[in-house]
C-alpha atoms as a PDB file:
ATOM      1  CA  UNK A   1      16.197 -32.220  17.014  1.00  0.00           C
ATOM      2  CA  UNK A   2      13.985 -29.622  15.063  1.00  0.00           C
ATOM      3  CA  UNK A   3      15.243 -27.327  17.322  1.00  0.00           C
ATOM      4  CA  UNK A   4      18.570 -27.476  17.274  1.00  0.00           C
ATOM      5  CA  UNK A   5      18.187 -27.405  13.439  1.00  0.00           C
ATOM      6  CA  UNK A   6      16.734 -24.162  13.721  1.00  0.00           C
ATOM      7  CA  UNK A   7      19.329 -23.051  16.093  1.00  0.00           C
ATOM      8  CA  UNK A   8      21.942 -23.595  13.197  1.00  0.00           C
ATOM      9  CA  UNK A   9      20.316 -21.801  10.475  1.00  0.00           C
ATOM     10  CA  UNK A  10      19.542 -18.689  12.552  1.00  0.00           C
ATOM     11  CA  UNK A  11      22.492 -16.464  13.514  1.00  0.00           C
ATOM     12  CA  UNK A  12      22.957 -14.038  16.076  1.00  0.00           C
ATOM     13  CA  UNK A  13      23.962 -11.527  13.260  1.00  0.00           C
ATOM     14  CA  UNK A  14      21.964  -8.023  13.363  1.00  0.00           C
ATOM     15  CA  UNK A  15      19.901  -7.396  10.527  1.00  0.00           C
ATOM     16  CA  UNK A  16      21.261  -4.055   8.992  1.00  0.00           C
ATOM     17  CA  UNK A  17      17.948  -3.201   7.073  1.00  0.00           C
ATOM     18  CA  UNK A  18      15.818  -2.633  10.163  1.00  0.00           C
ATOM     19  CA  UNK A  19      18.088  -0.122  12.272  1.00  0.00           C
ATOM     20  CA  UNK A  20      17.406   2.917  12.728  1.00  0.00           C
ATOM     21  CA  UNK A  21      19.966   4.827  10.017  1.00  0.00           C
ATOM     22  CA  UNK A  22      18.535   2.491   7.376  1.00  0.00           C
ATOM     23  CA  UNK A  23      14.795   2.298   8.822  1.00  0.00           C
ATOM     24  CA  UNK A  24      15.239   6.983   8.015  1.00  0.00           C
ATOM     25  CA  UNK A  25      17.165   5.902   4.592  1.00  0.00           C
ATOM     26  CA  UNK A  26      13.888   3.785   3.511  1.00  0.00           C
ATOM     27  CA  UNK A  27      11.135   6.147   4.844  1.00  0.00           C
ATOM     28  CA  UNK A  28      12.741   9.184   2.567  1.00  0.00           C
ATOM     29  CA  UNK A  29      13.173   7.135  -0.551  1.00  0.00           C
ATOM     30  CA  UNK A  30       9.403   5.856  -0.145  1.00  0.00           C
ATOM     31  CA  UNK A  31       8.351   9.535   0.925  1.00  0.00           C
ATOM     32  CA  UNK A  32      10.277  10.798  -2.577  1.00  0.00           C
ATOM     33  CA  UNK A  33       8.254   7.956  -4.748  1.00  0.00           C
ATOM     34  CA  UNK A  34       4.737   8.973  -3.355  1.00  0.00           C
ATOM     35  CA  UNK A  35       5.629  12.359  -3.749  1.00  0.00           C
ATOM     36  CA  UNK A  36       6.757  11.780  -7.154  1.00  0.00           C
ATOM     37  CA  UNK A  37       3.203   9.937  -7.785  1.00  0.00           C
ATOM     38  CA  UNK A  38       1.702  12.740  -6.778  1.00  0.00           C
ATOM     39  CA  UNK A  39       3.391  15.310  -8.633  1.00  0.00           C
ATOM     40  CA  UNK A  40       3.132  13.090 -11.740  1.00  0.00           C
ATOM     41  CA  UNK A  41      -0.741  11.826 -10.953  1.00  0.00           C
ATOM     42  CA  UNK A  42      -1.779  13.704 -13.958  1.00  0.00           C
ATOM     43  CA  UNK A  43       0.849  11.791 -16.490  1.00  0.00           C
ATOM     44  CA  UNK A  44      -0.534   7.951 -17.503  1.00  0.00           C
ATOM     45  CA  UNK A  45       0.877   5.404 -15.281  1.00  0.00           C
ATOM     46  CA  UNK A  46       2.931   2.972 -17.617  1.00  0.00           C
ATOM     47  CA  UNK A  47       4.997   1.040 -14.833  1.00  0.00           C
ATOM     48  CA  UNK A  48       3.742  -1.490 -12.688  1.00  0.00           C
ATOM     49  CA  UNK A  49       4.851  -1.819  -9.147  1.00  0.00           C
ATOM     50  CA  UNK A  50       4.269  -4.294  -6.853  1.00  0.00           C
ATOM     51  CA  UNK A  51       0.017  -5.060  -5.867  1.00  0.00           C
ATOM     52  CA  UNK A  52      -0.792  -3.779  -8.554  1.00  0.00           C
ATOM     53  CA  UNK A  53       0.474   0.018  -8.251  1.00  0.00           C
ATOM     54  CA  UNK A  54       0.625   1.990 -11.674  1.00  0.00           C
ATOM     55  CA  UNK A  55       3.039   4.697 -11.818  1.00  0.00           C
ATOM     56  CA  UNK A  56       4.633   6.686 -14.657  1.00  0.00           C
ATOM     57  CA  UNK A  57       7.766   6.265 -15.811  1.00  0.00           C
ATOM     58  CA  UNK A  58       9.393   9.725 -14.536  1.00  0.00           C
ATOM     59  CA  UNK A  59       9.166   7.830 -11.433  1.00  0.00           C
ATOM     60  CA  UNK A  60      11.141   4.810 -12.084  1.00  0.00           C
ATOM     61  CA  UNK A  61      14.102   6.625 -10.814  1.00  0.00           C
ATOM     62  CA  UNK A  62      12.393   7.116  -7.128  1.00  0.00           C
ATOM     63  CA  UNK A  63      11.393   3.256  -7.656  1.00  0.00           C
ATOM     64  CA  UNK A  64      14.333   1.827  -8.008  1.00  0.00           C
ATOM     65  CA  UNK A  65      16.016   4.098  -5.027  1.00  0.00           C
ATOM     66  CA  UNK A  66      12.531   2.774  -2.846  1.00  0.00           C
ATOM     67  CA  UNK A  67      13.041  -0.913  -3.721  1.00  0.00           C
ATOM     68  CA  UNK A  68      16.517  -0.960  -3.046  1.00  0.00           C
ATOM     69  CA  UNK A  69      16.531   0.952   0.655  1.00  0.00           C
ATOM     70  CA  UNK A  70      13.604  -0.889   1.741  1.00  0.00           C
ATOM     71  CA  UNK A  71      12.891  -4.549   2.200  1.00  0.00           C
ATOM     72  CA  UNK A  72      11.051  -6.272   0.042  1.00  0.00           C
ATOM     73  CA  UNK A  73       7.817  -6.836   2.001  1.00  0.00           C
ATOM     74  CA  UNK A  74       8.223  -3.259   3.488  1.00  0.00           C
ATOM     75  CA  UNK A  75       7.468  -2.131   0.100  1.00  0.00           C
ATOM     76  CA  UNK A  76       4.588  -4.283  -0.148  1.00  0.00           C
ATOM     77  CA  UNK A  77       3.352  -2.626   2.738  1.00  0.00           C
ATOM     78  CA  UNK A  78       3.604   0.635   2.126  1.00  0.00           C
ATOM     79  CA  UNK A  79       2.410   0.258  -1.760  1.00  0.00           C
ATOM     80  CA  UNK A  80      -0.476  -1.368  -0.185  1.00  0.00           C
ATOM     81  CA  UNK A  81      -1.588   1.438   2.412  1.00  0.00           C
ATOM     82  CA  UNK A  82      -0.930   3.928  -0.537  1.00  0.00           C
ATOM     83  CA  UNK A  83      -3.606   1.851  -2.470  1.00  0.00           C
ATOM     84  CA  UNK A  84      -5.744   1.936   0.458  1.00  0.00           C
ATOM     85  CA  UNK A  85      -5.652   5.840   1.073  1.00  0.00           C
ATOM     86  CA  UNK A  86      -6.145   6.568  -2.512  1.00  0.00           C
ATOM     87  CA  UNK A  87      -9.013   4.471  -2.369  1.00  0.00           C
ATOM     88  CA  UNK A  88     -10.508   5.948   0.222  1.00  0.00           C
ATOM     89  CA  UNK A  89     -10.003   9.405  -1.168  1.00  0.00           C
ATOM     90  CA  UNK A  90     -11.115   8.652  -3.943  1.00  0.00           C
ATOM     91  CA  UNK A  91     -14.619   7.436  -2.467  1.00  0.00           C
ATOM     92  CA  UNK A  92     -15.235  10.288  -0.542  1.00  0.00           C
ATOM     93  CA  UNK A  93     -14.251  12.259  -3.312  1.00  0.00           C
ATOM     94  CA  UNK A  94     -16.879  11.352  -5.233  1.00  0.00           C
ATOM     95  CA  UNK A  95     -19.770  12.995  -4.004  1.00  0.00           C
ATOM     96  CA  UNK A  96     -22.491  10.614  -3.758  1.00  0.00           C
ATOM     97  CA  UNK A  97     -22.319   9.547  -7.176  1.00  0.00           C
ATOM     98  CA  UNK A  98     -21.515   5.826  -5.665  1.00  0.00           C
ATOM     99  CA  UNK A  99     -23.747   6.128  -2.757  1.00  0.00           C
ATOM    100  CA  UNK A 100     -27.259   4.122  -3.130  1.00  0.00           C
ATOM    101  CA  UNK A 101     -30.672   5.731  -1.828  1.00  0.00           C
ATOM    102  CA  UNK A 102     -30.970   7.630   0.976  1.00  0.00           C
ATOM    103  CA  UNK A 103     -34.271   5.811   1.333  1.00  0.00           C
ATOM    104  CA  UNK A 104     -34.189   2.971   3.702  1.00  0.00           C
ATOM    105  CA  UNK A 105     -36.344   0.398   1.786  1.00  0.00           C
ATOM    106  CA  UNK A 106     -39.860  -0.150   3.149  1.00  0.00           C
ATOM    107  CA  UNK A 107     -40.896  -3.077   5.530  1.00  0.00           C
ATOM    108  CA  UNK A 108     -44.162  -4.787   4.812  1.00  0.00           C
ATOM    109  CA  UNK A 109     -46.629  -6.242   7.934  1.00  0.00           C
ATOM    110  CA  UNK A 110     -45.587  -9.568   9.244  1.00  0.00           C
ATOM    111  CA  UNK A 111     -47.769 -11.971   7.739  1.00  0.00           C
ATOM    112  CA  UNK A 112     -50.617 -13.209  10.372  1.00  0.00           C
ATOM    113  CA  UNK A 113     -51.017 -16.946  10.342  1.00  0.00           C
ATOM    114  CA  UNK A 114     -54.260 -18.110   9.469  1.00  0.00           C
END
């Protein structure tokens, strides 16, 4: 019975959003916001995007154009690897002003047992 409720609710219409025409329509408005981020990086970041994602607003254009030719959790996505790869940069940026010692901490005898 589950099953053929199922059966009812899913159709065997194609999903427009994932073919290939729309799939190229997506990946150049998401290329055009993360260029736009990184043209802008040096402007303060007043909009918030989705996981948490600051960007300023001489972006929200390329936003709005990314939201609405991608789906939903696509954007997720890709906002989330962008955090990920700034992260990352940013870490080995840094030059060893996160790292701890270089010095492996020292190991005392085992204790004998008397």
């Amino acid at each position: 019975m589950a099953l053929e409720a199922y059966a009812s609710q899913t159709s065997n219409s194609v999903h427009t959003d994932v073919l290939s025409e729309a799939r190229q329509a997506c990946y150049k408005a998401r290329d055009a916001f993360y260029a736009c981020l990184e043209r802008e990086s040096k402007k303060k970041a007043t909009e918030i995007a989705s996981v948490g994602l600051l960007y300023p607003v001489d972006c929200k254009k390329s936003r709005v154009e990314f939201e609405n030719s991608c789906r939903s959790s696509w954007v997720k996505h890709f906002d989330r690897q962008y955090c990920a790869k700034k992260r990352v940069q940013r870490l080995l940026e840094d030059n060893e002003s996160r790292r701890g010692p270089l010095s492996l901490p020292q190991t005392y005898p085992p204790k004998q047992a008397s």
